[in-house]
PDB file of N, CA and C in Angstrom:
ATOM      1  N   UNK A   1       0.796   7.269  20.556  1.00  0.00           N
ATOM      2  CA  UNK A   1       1.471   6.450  19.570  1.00  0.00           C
ATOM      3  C   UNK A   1       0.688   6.406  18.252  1.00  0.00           C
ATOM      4  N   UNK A   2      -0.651   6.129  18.153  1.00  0.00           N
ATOM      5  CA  UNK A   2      -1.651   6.097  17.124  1.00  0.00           C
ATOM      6  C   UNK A   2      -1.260   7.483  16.401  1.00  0.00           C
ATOM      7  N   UNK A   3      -1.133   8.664  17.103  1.00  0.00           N
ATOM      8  CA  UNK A   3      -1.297   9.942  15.746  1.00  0.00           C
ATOM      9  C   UNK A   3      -0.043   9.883  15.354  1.00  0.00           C
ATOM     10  N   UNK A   4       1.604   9.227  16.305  1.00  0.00           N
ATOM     11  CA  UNK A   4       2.796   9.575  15.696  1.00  0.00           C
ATOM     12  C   UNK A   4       2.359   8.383  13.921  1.00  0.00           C
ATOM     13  N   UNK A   5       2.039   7.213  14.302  1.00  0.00           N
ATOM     14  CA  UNK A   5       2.251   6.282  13.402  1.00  0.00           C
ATOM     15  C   UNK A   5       1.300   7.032  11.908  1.00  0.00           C
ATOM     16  N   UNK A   6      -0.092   7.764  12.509  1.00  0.00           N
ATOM     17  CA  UNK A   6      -0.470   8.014  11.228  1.00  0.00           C
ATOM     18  C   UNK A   6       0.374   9.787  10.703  1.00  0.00           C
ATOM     19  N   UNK A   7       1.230  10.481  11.598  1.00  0.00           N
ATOM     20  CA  UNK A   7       2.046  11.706  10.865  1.00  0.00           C
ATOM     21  C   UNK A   7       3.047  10.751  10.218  1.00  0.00           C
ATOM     22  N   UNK A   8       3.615   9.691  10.551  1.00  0.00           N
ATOM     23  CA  UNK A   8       4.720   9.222  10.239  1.00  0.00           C
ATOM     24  C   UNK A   8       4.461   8.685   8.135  1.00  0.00           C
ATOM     25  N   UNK A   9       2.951   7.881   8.547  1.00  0.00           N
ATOM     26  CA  UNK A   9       2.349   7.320   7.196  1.00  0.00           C
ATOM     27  C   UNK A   9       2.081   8.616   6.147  1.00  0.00           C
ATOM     28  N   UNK A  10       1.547   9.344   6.912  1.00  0.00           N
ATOM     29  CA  UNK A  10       1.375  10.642   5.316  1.00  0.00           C
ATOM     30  C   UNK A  10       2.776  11.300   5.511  1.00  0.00           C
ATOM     31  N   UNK A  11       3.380  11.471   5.940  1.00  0.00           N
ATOM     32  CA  UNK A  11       4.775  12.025   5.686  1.00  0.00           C
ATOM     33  C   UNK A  11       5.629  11.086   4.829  1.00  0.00           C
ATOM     34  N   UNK A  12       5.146  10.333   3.696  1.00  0.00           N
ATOM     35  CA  UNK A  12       6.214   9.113   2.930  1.00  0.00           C
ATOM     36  C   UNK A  12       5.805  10.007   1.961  1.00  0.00           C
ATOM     37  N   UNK A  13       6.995  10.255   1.012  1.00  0.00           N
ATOM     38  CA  UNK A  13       6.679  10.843  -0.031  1.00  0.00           C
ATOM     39  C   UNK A  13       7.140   9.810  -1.398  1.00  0.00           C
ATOM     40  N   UNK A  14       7.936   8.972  -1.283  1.00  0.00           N
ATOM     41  CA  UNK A  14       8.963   7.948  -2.486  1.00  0.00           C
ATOM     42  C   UNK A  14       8.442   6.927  -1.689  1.00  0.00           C
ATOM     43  N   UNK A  15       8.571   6.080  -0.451  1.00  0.00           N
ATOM     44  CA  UNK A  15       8.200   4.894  -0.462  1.00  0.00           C
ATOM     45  C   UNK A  15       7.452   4.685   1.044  1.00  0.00           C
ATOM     46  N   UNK A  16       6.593   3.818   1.249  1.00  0.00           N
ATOM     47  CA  UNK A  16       6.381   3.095   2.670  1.00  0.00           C
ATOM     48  C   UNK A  16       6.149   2.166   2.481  1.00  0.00           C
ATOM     49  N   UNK A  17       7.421   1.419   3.995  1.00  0.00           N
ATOM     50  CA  UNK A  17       7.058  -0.252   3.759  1.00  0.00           C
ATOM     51  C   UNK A  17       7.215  -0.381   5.322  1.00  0.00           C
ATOM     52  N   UNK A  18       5.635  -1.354   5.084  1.00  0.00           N
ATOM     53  CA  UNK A  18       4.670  -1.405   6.537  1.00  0.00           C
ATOM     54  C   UNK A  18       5.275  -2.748   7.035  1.00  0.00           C
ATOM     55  N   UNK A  19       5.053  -3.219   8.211  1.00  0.00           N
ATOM     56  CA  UNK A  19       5.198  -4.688   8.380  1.00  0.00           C
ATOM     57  C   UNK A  19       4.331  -4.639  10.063  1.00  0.00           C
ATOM     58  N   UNK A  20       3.104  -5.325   9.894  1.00  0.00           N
ATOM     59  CA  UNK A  20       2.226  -4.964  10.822  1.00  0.00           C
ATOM     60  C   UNK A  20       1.851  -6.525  12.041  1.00  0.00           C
ATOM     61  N   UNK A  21       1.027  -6.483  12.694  1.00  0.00           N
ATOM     62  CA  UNK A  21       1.194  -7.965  13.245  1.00  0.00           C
ATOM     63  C   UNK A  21      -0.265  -7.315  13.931  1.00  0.00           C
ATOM     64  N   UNK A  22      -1.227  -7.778  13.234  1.00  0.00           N
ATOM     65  CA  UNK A  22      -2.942  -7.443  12.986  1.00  0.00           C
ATOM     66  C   UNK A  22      -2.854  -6.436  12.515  1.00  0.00           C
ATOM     67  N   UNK A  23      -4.042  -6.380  11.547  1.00  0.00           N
ATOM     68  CA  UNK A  23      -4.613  -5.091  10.838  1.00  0.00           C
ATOM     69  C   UNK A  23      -5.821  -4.425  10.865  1.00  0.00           C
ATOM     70  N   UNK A  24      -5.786  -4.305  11.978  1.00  0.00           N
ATOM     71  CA  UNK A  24      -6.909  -3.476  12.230  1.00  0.00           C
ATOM     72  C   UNK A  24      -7.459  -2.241  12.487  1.00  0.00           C
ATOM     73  N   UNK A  25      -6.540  -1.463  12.563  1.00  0.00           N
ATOM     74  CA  UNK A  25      -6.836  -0.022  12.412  1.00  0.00           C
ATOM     75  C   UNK A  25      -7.274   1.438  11.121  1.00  0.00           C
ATOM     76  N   UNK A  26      -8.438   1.491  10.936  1.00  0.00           N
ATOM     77  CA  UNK A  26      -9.308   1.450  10.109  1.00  0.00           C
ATOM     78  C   UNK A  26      -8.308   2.939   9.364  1.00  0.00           C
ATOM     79  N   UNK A  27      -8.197   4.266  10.223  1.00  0.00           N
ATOM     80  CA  UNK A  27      -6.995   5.304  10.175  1.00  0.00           C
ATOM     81  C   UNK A  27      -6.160   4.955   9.663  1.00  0.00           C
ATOM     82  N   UNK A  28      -5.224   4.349   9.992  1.00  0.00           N
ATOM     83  CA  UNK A  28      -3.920   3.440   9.423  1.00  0.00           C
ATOM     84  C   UNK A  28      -3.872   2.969   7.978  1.00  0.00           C
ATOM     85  N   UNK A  29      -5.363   2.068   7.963  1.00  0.00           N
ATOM     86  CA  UNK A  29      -5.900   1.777   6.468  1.00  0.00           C
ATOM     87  C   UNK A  29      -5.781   2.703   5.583  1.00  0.00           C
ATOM     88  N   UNK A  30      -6.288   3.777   6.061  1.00  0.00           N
ATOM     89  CA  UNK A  30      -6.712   4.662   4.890  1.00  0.00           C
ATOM     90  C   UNK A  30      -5.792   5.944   4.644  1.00  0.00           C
ATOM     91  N   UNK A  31      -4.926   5.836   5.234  1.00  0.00           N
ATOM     92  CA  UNK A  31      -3.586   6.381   5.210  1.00  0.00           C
ATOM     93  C   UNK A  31      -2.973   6.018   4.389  1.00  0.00           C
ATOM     94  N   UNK A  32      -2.781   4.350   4.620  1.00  0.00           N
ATOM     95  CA  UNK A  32      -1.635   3.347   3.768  1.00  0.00           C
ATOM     96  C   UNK A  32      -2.667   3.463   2.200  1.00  0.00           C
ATOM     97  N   UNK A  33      -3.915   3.081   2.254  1.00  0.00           N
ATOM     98  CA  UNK A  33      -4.683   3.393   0.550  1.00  0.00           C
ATOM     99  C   UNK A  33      -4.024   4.644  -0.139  1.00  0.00           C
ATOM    100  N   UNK A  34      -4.274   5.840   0.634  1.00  0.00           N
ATOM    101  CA  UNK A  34      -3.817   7.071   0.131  1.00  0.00           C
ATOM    102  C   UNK A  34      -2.255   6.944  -0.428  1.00  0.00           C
ATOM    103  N   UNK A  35      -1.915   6.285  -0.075  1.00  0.00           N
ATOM    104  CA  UNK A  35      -0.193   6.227  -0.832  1.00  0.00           C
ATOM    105  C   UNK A  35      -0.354   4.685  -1.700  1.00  0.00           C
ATOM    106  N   UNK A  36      -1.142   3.849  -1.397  1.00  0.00           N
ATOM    107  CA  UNK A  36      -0.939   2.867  -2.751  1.00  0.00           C
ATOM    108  C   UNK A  36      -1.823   3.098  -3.992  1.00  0.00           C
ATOM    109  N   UNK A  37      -2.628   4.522  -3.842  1.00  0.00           N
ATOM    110  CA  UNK A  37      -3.130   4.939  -5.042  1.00  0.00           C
ATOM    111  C   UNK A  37      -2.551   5.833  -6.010  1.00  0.00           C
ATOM    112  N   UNK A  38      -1.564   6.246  -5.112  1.00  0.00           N
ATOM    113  CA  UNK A  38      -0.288   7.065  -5.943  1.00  0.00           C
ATOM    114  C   UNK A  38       0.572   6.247  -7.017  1.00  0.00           C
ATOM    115  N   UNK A  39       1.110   6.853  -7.852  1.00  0.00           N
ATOM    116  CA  UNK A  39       1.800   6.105  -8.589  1.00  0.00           C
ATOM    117  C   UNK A  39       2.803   6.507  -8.915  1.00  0.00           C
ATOM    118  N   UNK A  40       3.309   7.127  -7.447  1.00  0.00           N
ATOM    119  CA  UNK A  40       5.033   8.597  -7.616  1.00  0.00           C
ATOM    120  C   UNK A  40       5.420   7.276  -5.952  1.00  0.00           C
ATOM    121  N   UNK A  41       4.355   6.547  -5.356  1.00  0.00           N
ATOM    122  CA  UNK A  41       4.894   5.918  -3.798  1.00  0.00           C
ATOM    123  C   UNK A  41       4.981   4.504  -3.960  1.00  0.00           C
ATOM    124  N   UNK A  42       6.359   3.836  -3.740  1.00  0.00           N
ATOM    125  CA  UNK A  42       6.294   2.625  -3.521  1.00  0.00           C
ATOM    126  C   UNK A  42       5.516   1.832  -2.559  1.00  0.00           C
ATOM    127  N   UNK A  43       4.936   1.215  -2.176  1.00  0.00           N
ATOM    128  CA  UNK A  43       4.091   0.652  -1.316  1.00  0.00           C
ATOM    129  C   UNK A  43       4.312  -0.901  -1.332  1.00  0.00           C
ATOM    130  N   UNK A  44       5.111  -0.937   0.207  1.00  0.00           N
ATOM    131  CA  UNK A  44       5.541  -2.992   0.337  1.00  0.00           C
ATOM    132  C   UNK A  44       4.205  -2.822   2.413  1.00  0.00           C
ATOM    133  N   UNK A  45       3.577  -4.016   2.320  1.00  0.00           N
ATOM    134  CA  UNK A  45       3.123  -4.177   3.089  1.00  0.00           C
ATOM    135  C   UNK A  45       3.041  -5.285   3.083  1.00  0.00           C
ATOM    136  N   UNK A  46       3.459  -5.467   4.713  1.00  0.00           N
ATOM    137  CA  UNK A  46       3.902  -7.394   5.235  1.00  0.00           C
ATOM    138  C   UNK A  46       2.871  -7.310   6.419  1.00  0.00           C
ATOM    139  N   UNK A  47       2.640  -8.660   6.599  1.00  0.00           N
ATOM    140  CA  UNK A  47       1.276  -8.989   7.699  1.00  0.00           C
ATOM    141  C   UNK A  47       1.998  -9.903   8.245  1.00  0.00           C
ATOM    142  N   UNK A  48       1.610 -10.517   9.199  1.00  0.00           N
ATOM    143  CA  UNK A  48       2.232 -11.728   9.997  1.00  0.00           C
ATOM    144  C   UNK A  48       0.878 -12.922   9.731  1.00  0.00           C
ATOM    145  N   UNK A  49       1.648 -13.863   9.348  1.00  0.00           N
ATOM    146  CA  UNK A  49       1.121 -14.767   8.650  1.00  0.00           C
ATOM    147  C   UNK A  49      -0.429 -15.388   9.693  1.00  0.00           C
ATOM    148  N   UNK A  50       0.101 -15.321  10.954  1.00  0.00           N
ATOM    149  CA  UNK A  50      -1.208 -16.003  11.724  1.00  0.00           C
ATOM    150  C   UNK A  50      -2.138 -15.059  12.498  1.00  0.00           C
ATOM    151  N   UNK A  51      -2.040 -14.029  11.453  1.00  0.00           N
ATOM    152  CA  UNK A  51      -2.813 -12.768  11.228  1.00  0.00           C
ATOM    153  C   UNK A  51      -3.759 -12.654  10.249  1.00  0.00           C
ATOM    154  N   UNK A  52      -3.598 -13.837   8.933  1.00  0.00           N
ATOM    155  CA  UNK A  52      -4.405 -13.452   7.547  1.00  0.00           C
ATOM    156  C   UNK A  52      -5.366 -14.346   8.054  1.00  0.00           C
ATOM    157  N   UNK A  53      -5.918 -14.895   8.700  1.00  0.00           N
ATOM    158  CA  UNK A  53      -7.084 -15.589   8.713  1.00  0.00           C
ATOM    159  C   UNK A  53      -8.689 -14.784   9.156  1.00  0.00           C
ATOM    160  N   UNK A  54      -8.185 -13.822   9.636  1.00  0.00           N
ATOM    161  CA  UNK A  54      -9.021 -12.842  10.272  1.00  0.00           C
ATOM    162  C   UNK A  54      -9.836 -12.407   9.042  1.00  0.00           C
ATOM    163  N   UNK A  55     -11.058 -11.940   9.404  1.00  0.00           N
ATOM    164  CA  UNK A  55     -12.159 -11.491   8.517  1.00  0.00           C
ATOM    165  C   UNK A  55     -11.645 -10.207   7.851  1.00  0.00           C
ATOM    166  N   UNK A  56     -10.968  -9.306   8.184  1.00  0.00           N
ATOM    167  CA  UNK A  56     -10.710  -7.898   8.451  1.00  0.00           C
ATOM    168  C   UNK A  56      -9.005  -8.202   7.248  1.00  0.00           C
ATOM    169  N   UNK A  57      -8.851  -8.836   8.000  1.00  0.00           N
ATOM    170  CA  UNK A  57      -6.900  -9.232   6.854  1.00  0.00           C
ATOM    171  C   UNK A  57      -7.618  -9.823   5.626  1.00  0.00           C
ATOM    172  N   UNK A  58      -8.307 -11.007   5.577  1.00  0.00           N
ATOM    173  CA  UNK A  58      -9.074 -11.494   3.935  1.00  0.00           C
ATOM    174  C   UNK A  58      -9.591 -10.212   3.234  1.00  0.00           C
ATOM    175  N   UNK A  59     -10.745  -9.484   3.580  1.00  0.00           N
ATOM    176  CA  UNK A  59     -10.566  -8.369   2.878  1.00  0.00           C
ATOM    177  C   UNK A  59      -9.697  -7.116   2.447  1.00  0.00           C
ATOM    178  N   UNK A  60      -9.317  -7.097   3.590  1.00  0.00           N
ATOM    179  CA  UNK A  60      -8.075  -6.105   3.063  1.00  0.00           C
ATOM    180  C   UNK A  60      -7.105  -6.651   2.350  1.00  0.00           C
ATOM    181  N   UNK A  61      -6.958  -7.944   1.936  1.00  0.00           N
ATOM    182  CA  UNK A  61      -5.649  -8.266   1.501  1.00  0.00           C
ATOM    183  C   UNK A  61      -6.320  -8.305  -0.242  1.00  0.00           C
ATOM    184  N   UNK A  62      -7.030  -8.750  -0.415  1.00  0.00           N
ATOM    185  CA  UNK A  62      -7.843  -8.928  -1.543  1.00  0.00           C
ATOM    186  C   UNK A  62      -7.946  -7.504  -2.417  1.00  0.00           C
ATOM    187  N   UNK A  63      -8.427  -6.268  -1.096  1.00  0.00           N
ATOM    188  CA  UNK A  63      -8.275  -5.185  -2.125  1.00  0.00           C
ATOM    189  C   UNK A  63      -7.364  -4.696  -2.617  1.00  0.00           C
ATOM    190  N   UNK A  64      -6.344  -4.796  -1.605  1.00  0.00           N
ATOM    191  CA  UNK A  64      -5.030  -3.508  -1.537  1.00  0.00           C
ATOM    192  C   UNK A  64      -4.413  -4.747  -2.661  1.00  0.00           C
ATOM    193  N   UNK A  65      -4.691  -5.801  -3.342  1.00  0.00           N
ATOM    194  CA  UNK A  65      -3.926  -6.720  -4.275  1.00  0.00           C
ATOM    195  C   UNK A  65      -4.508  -6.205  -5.249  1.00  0.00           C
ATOM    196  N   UNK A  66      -5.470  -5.693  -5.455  1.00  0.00           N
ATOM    197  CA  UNK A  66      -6.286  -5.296  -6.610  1.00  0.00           C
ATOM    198  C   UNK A  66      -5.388  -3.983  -7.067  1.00  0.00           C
ATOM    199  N   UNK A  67      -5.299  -3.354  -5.810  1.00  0.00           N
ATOM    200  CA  UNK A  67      -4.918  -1.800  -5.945  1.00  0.00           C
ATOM    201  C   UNK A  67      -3.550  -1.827  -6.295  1.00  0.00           C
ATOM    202  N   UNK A  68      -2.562  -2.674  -5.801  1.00  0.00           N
ATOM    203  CA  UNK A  68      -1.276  -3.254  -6.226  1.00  0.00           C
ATOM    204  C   UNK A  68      -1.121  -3.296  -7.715  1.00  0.00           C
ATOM    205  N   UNK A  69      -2.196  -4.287  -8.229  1.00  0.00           N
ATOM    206  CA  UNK A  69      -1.827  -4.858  -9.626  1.00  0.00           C
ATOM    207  C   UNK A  69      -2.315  -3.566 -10.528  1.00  0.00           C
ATOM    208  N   UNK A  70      -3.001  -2.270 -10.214  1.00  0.00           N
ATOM    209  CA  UNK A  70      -3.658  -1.643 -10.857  1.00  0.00           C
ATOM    210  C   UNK A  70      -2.218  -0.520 -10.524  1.00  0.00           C
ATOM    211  N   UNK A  71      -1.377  -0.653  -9.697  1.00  0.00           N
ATOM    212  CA  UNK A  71      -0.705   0.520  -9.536  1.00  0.00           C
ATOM    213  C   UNK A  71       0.325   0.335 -10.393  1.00  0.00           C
ATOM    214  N   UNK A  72       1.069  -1.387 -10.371  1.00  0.00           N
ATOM    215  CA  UNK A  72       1.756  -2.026 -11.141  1.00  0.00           C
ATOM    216  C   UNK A  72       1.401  -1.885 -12.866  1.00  0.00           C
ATOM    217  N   UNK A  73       0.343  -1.654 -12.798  1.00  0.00           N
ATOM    218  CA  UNK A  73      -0.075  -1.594 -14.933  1.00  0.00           C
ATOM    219  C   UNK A  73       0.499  -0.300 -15.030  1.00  0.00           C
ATOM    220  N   UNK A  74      -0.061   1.030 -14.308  1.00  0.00           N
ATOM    221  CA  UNK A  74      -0.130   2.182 -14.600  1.00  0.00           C
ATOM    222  C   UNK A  74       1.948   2.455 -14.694  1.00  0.00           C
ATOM    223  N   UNK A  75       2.809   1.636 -13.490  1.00  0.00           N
ATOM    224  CA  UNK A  75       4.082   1.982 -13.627  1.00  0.00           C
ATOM    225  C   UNK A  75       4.581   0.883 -15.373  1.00  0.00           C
ATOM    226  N   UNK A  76       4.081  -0.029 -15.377  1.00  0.00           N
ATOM    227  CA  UNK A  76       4.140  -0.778 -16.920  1.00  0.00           C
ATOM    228  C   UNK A  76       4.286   0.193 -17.963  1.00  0.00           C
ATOM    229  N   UNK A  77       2.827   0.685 -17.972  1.00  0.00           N
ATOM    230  CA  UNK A  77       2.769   1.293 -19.071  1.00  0.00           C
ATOM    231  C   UNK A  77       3.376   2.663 -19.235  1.00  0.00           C
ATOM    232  N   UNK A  78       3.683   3.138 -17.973  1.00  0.00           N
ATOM    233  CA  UNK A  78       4.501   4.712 -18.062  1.00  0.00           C
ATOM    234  C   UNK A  78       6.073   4.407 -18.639  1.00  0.00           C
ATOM    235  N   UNK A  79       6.451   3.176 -17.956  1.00  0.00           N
ATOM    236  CA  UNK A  79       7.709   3.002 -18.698  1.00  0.00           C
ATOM    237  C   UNK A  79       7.608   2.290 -20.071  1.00  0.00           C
ATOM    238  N   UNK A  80       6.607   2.211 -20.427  1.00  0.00           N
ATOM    239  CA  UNK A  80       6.521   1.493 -21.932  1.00  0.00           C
ATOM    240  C   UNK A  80       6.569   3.007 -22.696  1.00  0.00           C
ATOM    241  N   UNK A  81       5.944   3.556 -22.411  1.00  0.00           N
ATOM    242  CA  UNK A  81       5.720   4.838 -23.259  1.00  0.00           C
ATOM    243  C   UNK A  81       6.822   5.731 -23.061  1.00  0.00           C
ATOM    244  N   UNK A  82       7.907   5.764 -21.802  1.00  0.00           N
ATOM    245  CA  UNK A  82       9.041   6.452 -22.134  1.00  0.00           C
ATOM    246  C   UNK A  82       9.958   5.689 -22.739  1.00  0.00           C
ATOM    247  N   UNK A  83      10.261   4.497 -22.857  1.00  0.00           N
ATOM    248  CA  UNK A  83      11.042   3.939 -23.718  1.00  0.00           C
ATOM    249  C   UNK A  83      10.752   3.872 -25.227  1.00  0.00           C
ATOM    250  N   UNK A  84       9.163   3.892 -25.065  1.00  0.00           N
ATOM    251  CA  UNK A  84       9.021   3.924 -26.677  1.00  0.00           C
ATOM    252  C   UNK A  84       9.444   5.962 -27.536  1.00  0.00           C
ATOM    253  N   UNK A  85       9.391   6.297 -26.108  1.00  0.00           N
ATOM    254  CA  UNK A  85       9.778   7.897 -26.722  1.00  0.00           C
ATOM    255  C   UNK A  85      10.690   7.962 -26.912  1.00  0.00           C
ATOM    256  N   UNK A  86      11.895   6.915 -26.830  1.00  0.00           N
ATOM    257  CA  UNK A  86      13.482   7.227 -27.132  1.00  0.00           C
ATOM    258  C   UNK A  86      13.837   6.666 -28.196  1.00  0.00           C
TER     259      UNK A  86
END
């Protein structure tokens, strides 16, 4: 099950949206990074709420928000600059 879920994660080419219940699989992680550093892949990831208390969910949630808001500027400003080209 572990290698279908990580062929399944690099096979997203337009979007993946995760919805997990613990996050702990370190593979998985760095699968799902590899597509929220793109800025051609939508990326929605849901946790189950009595899941974020964990040491492992606080950090990860903290980065991949970082990596979110940094993926979010880069789609900002690409559509600022094609609208300003018209």
């Amino acid at each position: 099950m572990h290698e279908a879920l990580k062929a399944l994660l690099a096979s997203a080419t337009k979007s993946l949206v995760v919805s997990m219940y613990g996050y702990d699989d370190d593979e998985l992680d760095q699968a799902i990074r590899g597509k929220l550093g793109s800025d051609k892949i939508f990326v929605q990831l849901s946790l189950d709420k009595s899941q974020s208390a964990g040491a492992h969910e606080k950090a990860d949630s903290g980065e991949m928000a970082e990596q979110r808001d940094r993926q979010q500027h880069r789609h900002r400003a690409k559509r600022a600059r094609r609208d300003h080209a018209q």
